[in-house]
Protein backbone atom coordinates (compact mmCIF):
# COMPACT_ATOMS: atom_id res chain seq x y z
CA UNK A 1 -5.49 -77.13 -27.94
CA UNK A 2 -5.09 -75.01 -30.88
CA UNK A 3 -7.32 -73.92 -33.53
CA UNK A 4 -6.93 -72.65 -37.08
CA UNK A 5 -6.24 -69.52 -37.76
CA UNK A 6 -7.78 -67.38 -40.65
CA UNK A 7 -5.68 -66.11 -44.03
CA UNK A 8 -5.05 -62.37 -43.08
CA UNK A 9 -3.02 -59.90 -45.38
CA UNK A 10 -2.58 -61.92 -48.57
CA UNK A 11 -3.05 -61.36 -52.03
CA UNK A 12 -2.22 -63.85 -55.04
CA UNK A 13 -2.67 -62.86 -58.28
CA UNK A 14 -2.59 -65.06 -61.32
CA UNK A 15 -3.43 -65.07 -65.06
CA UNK A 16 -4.39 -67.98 -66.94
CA UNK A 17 -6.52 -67.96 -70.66
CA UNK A 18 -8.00 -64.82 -69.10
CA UNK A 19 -8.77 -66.26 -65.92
CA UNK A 20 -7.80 -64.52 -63.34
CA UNK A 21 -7.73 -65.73 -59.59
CA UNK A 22 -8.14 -63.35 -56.56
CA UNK A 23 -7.48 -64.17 -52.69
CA UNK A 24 -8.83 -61.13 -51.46
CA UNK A 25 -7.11 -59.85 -48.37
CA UNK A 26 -9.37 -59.88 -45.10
CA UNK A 27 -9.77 -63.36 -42.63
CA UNK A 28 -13.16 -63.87 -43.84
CA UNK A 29 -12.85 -63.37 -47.44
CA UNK A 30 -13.72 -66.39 -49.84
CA UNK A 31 -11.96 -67.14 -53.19
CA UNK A 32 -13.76 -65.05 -56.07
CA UNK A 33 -13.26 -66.37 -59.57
CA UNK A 34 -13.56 -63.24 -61.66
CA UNK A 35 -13.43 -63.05 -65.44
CA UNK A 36 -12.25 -60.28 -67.94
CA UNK A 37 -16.16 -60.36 -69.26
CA UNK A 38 -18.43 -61.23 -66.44
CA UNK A 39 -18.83 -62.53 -62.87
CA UNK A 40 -21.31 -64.98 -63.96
CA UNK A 41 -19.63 -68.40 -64.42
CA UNK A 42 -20.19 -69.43 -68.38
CA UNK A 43 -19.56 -73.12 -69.27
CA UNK A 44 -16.42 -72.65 -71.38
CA UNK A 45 -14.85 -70.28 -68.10
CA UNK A 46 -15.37 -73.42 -66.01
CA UNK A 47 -13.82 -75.57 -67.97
CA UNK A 48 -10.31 -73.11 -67.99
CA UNK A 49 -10.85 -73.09 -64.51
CA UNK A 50 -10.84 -76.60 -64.52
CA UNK A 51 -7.28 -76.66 -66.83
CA UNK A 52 -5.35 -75.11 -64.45
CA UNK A 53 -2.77 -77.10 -62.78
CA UNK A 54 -3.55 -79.22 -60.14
CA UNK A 55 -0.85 -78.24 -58.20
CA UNK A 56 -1.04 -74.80 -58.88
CA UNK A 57 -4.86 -75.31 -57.31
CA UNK A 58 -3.29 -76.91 -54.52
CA UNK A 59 -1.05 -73.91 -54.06
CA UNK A 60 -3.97 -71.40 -53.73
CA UNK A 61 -6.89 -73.83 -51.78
CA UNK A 62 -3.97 -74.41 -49.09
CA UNK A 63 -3.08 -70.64 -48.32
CA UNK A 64 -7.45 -70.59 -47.37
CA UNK A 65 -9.43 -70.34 -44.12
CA UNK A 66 -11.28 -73.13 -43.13
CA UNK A 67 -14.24 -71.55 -43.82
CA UNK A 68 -13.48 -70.49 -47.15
CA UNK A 69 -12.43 -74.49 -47.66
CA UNK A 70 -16.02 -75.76 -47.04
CA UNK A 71 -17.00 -73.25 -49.16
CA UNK A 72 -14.95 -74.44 -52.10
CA UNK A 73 -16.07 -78.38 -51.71
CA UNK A 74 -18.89 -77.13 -53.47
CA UNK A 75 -17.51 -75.96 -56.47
CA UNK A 76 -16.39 -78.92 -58.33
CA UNK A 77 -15.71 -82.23 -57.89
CA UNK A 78 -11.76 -82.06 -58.22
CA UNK A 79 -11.50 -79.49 -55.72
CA UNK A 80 -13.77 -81.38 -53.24
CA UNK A 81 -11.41 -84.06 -54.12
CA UNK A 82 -8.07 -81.71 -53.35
CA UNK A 83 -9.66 -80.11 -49.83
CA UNK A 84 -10.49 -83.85 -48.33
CA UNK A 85 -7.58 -85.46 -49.09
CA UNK A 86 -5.53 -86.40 -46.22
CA UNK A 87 -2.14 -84.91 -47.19
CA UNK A 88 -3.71 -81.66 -48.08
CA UNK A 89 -5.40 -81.30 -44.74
CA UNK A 90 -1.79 -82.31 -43.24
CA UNK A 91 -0.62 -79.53 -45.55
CA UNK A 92 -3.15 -76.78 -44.64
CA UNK A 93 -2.81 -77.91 -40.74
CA UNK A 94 1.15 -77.36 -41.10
CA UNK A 95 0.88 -74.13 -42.58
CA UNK A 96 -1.89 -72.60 -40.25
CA UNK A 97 -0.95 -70.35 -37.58
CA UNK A 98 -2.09 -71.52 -34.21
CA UNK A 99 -4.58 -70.02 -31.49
CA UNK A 100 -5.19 -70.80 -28.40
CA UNK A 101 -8.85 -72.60 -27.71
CA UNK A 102 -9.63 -72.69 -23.91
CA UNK A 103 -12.65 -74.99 -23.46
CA UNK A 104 -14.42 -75.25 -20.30
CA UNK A 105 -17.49 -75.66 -18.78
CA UNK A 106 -20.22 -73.32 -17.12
CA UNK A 107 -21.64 -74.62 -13.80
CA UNK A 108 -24.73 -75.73 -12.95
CA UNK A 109 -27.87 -74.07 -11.30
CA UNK A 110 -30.66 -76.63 -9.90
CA UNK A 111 -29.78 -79.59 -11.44
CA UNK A 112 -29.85 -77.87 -14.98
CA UNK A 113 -26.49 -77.68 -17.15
CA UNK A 114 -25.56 -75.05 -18.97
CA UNK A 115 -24.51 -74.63 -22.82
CA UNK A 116 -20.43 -76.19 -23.24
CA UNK A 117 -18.27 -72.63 -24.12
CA UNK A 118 -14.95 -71.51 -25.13
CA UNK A 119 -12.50 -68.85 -25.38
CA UNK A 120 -10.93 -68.24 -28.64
CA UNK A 121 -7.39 -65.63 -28.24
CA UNK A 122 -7.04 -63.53 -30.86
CA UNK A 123 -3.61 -62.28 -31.81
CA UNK A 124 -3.62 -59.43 -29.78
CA UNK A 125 -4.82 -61.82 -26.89
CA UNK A 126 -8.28 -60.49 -26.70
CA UNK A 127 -10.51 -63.50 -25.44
CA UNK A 128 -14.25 -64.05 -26.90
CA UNK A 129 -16.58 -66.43 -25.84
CA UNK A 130 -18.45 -68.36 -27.30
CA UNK A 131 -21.43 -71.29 -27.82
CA UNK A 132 -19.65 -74.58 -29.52
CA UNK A 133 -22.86 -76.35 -30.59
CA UNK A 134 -20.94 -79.80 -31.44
CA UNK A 135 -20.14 -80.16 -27.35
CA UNK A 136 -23.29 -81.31 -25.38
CA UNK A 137 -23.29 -79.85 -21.81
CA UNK A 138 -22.49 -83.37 -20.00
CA UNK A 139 -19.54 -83.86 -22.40
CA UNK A 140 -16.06 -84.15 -20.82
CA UNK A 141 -13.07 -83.15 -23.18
CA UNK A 142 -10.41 -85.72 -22.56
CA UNK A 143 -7.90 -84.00 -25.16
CA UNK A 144 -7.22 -82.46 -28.21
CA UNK A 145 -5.53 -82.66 -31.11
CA UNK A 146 -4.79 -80.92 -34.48
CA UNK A 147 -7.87 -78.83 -34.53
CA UNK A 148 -9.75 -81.79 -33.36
CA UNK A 149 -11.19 -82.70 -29.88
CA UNK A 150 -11.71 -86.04 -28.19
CA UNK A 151 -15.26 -85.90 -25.57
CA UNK A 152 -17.20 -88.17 -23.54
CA UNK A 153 -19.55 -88.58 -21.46
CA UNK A 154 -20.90 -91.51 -18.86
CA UNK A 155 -24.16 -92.58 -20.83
CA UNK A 156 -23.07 -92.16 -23.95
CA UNK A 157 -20.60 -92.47 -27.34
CA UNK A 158 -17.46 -91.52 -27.25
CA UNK A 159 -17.18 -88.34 -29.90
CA UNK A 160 -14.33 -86.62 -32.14
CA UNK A 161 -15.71 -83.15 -32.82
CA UNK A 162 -14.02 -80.63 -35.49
CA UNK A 163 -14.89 -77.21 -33.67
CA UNK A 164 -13.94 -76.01 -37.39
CA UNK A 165 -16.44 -77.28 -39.28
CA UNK A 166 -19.31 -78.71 -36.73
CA UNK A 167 -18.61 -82.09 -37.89
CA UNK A 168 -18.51 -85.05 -35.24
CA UNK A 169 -18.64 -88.80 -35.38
CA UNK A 170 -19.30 -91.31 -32.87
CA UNK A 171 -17.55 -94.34 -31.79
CA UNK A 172 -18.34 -97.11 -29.62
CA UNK A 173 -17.41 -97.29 -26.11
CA UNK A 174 -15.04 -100.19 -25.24
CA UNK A 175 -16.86 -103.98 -24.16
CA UNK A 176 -14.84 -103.46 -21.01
CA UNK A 177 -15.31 -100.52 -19.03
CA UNK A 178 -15.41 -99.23 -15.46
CA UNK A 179 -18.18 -99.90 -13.22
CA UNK A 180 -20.24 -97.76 -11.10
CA UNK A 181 -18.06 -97.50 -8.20
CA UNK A 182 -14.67 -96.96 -10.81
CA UNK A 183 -13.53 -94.40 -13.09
CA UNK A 184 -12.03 -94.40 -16.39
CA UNK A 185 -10.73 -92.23 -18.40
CA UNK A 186 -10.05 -91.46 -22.32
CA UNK A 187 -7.06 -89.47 -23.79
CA UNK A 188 -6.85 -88.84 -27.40
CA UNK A 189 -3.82 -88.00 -29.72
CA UNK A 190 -2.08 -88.25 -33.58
CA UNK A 191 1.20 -90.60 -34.70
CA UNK A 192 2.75 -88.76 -37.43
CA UNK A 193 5.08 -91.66 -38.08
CA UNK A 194 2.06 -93.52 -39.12
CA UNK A 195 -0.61 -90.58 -39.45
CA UNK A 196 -2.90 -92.20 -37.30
CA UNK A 197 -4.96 -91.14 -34.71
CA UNK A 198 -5.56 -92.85 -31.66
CA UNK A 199 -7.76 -92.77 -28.43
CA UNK A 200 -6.81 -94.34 -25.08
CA UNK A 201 -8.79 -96.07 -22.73
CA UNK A 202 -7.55 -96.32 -19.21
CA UNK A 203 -9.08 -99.20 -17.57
CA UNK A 204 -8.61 -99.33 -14.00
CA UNK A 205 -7.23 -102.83 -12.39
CA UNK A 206 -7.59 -103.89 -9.02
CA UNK A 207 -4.30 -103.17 -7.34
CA UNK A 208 -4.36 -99.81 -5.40
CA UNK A 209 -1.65 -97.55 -3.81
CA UNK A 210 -1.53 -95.09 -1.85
CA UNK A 211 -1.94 -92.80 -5.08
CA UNK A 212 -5.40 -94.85 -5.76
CA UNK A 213 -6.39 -96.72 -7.94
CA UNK A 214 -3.56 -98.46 -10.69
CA UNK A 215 -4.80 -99.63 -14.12
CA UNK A 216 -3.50 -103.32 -15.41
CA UNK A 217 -4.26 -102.43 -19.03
CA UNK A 218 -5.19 -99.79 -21.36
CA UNK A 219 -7.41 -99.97 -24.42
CA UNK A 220 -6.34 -98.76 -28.08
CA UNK A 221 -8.09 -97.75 -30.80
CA UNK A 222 -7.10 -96.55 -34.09
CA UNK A 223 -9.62 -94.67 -35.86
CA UNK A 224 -10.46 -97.00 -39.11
CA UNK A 225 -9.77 -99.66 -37.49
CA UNK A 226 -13.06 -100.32 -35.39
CA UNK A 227 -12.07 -101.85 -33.21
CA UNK A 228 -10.39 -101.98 -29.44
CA UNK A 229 -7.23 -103.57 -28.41
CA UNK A 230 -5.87 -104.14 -25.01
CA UNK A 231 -2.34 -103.41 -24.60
CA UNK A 232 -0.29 -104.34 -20.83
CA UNK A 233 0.48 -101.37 -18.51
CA UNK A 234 3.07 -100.80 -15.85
CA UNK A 235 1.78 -100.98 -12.37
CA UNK A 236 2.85 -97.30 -11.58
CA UNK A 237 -0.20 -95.67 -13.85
CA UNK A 238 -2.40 -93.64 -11.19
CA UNK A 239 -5.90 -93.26 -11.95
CA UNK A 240 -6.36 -90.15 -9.78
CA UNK A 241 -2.89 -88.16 -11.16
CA UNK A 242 -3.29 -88.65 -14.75
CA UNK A 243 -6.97 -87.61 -14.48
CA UNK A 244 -5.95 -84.70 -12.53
CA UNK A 245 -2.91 -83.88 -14.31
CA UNK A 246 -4.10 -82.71 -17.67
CA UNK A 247 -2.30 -84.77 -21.20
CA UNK A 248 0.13 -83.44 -23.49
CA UNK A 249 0.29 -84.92 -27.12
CA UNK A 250 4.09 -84.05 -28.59
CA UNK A 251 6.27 -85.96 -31.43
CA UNK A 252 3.70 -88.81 -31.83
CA UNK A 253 3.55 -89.36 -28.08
CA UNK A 254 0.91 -89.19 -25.05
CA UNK A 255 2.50 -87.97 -21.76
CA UNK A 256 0.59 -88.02 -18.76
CA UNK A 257 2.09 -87.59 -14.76
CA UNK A 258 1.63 -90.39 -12.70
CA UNK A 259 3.18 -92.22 -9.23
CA UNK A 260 7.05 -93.51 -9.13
CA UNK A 261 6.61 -97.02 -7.37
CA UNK A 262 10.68 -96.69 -7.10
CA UNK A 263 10.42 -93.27 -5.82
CA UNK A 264 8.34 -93.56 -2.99
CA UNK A 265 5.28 -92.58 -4.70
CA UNK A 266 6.47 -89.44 -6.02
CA UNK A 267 5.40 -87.65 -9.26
CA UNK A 268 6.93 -89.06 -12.55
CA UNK A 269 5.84 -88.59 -16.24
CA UNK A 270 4.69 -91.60 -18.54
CA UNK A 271 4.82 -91.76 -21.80
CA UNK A 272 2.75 -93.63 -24.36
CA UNK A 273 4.39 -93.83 -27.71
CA UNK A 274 1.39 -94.21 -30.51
CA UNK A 275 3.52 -95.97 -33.23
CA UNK A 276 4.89 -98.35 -30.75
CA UNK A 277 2.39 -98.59 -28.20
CA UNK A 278 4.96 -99.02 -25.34
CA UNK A 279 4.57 -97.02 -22.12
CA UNK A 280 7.82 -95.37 -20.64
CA UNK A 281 8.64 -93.81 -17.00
CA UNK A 282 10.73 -90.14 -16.95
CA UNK A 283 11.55 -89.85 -13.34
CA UNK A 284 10.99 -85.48 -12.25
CA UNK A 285 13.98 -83.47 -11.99
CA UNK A 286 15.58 -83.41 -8.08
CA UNK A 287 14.44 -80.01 -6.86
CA UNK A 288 15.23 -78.58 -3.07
CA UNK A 289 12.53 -76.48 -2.66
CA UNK A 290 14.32 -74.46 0.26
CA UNK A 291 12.54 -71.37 0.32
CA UNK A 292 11.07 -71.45 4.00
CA UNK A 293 8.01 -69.47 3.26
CA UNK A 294 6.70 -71.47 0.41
CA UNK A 295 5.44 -75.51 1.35
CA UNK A 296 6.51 -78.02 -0.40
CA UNK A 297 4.48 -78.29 -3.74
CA UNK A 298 0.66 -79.28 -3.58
CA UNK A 299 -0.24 -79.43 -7.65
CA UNK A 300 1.45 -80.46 -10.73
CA UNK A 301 0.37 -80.43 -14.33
CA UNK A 302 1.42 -81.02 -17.28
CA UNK A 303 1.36 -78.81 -20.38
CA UNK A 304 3.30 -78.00 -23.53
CA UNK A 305 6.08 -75.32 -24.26
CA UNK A 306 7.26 -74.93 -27.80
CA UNK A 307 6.96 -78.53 -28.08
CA UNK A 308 8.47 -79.69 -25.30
CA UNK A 309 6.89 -81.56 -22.61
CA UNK A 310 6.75 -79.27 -19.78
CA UNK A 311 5.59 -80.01 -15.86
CA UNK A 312 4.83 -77.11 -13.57
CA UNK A 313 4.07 -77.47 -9.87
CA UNK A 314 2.42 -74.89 -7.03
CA UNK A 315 4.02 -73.90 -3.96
CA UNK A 316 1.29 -71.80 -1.57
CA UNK A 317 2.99 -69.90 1.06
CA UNK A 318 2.81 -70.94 4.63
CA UNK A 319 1.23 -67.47 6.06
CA UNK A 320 -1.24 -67.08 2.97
CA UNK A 321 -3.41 -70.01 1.44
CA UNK A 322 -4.05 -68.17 -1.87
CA UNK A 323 -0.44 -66.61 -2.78
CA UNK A 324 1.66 -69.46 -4.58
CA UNK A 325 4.91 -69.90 -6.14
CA UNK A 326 4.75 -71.77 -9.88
CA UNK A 327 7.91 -73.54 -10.86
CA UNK A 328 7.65 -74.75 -14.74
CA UNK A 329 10.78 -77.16 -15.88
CA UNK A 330 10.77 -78.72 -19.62
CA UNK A 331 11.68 -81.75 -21.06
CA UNK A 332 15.03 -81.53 -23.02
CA UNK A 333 15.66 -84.59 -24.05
CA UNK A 334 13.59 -87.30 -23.42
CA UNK A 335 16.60 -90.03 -24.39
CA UNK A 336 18.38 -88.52 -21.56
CA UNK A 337 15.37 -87.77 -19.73
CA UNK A 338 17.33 -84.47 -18.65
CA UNK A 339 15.17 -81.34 -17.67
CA UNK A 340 15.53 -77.75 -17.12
CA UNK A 341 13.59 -75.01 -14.97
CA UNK A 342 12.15 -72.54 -17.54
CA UNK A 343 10.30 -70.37 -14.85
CA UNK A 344 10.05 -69.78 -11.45
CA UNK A 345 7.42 -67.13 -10.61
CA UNK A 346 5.46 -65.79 -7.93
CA UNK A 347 1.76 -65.24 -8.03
CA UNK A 348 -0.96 -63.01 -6.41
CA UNK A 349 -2.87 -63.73 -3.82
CA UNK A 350 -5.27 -65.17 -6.18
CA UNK A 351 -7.14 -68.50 -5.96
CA UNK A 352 -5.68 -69.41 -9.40
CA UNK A 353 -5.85 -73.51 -10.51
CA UNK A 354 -2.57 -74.92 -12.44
CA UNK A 355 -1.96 -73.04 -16.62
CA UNK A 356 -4.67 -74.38 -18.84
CA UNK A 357 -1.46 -73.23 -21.37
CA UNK A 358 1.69 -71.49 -22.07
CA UNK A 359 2.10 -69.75 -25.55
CA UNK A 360 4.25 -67.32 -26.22
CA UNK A 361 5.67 -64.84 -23.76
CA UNK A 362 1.52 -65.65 -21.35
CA UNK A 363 0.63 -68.26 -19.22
CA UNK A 364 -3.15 -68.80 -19.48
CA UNK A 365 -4.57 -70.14 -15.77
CA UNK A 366 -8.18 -70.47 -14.59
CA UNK A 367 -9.41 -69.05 -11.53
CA UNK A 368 -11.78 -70.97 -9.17
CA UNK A 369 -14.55 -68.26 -9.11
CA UNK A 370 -14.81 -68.94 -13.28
CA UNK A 371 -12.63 -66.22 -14.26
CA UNK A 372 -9.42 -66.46 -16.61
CA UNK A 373 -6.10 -65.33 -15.51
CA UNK A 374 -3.07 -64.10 -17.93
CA UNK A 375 0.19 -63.77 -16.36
CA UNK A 376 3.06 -61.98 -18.16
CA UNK A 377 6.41 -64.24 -18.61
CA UNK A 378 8.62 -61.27 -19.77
């Protein structure tokens, strides 16, 4: 997922009936109204302030850190108004720079769980770690999306959390769900065709394979709506791979890997289109793996690459368990369904689980012993 990024390094300056308006520069600094006179706010200063533009207030609130933003709800009314309207936050989302949130879990001693953490990259790729208060410890993150998170857990709501702000809300579980002996699973993601965001319900069916268990339908619901709709399913959707496999959320579509029933069972991609709500099979590339050394690949994933749907799988070598061989291809063009191999790399004899991410020039993997591993791509 990504999360915002703080203003850093820049400085507006504008005059208006003696007003003047100051960003300072720093990523935690908060807008300071200043006056020729004096600091202290006087009735007829607030109601220049208040004269200005509205798009000119626009132009300054949107170039602000989130935290500054919360900050500024309180001022007036109109720019409480500005900050939670939903084409501003569009417009402050498309202007942010990204950074890379790694959430994850600590494990458990005796029965007890631990606090939910993650690691927030810097720009200089320096990871800090940190307590997210709005994740309960038996919360499972089923996916992210534009700063915002998708959790659940077995015994209670489903929750969208802003790590941003602390906020969360809570949203009913489905009428139909799995049973004791099943498992289901939620994904969560954004239409921009429609600017609506939508969480997925995969409800498992009764068919199975010899990739598990299939699901006969999935469950929709569009937040506002309140409400959940069953939509039909191909027969190919595999409970265990799209669990396993991580979600991607790119161009107003969920993608998810999953079992080819025309391929003998082999690894394809599905896609969920949110405006539509139609479900779509992109057969792999045809790779020879002929390297005698390496066996034939064990894992896939699936992850994101400057917006392109990207699958990487794991080779291990045949005389070492823990030394692998990660192949990454993206998705060119999804009409075409054509693909190209991106990277092909060899990695130490670590016990290192599929990328968590790729940004940039780093692949960002987690180890099995808790530890975070950053491999180089150039």
């Amino acid at each position: 997922m990504y999360f915002l990024q703080s203003l850093s390094s820049l400085r507006i300056r504008l005059t208006c009936q003696s007003v003047k308006l100051l960003i300072a520069e720093g990523s935690g600094s908060a807008l300071t109204v200043a006056s020729t006179e004096t600091m202290a706010m006087q009735p007829t200063k607030k109601k220049r302030l208040a004269s200005l533009p509205q798009d000119l207030i626009e132009l300054i609130l949107v170039r602000l850190p989130v935290s500054d933003l919360l900050r500024c709800c309180g001022v007036c009314k109109q720019w409480d108004g500005i900050i939670r309207d939903p084409q501003f936050t569009m417009a402050h989302l498309r202007r942010a720079r990204p950074r890379p949130l790694l959430f994850f879990q600590r494990g458990r001693a005796s029965g007890k769980s631990f606090p939910s953490e993650a690691v927030l990259f810097d720009e200089a790729w320096s990871p800090s770690t940190r307590d997210v208060p709005v994740i309960d410890p038996d919360d499972f993150l089923c996916a992210s999306c534009n700063g915002l998170v998708c959790l659940y857990s077995s015994n209670s709501t489903i929750k969208i959390a802003n790590l941003a702000t602390g906020e969360s809300m809570h949203l009913a579980k489905p009428v139909k769900y799995a049973t004791e002996y099943q498992s289901s699973f939620y994904s969560f993601g954004f239409s921009p065709a429609t600017n609506e965001y939508k969480i997925v319900h995969f409800l498992p069916g009764q068919k199975l394979h010899p990739a598990g268990g299939s699901f006969s339908v999935i469950q929709v619901y569009t937040l506002g709506d309140d409400k959940w709709r069953d939509v039909r399913t191909l027969e190919v959707v595999s409970l265990y791979c799209v669990k396993q496999s991580g979600v991607v959320n790119v161009d107003g579509a969920m993608y998810w890997l999953t079992h080819d029933k025309e391929s003998n069972w082999r690894r394809a991609v599905i896609s969920f289109d949110l405006r539509d709500e139609c479900l779509e099979i992109i057969r792999l590339p045809k790779v020879d793996f002929a390297d005698p050394a390496f066996a034939n690949p064990f894992c896939y994933w699936i992850t994101e690459i400057d917006s392109k749907v990207s699958v990487a799988a794991v080779q291990a070598r045949r005389d070492s368990v823990l030394a692998r061989k990660l192949h990454i291809w993206t998705l060119d063009n999804k009409v075409e369904k054509s693909w190209t191999q991106k990277y092909s790399i060899e990695l130490p004899a670590l016990s290192v689980l599929g990328p968590h991410f790729i940004y940039e020039d780093k692949i960002i993997m987690h180890s099995r012993n808790g530890g975070i591993y950053c491999h180089e791509l150039t």
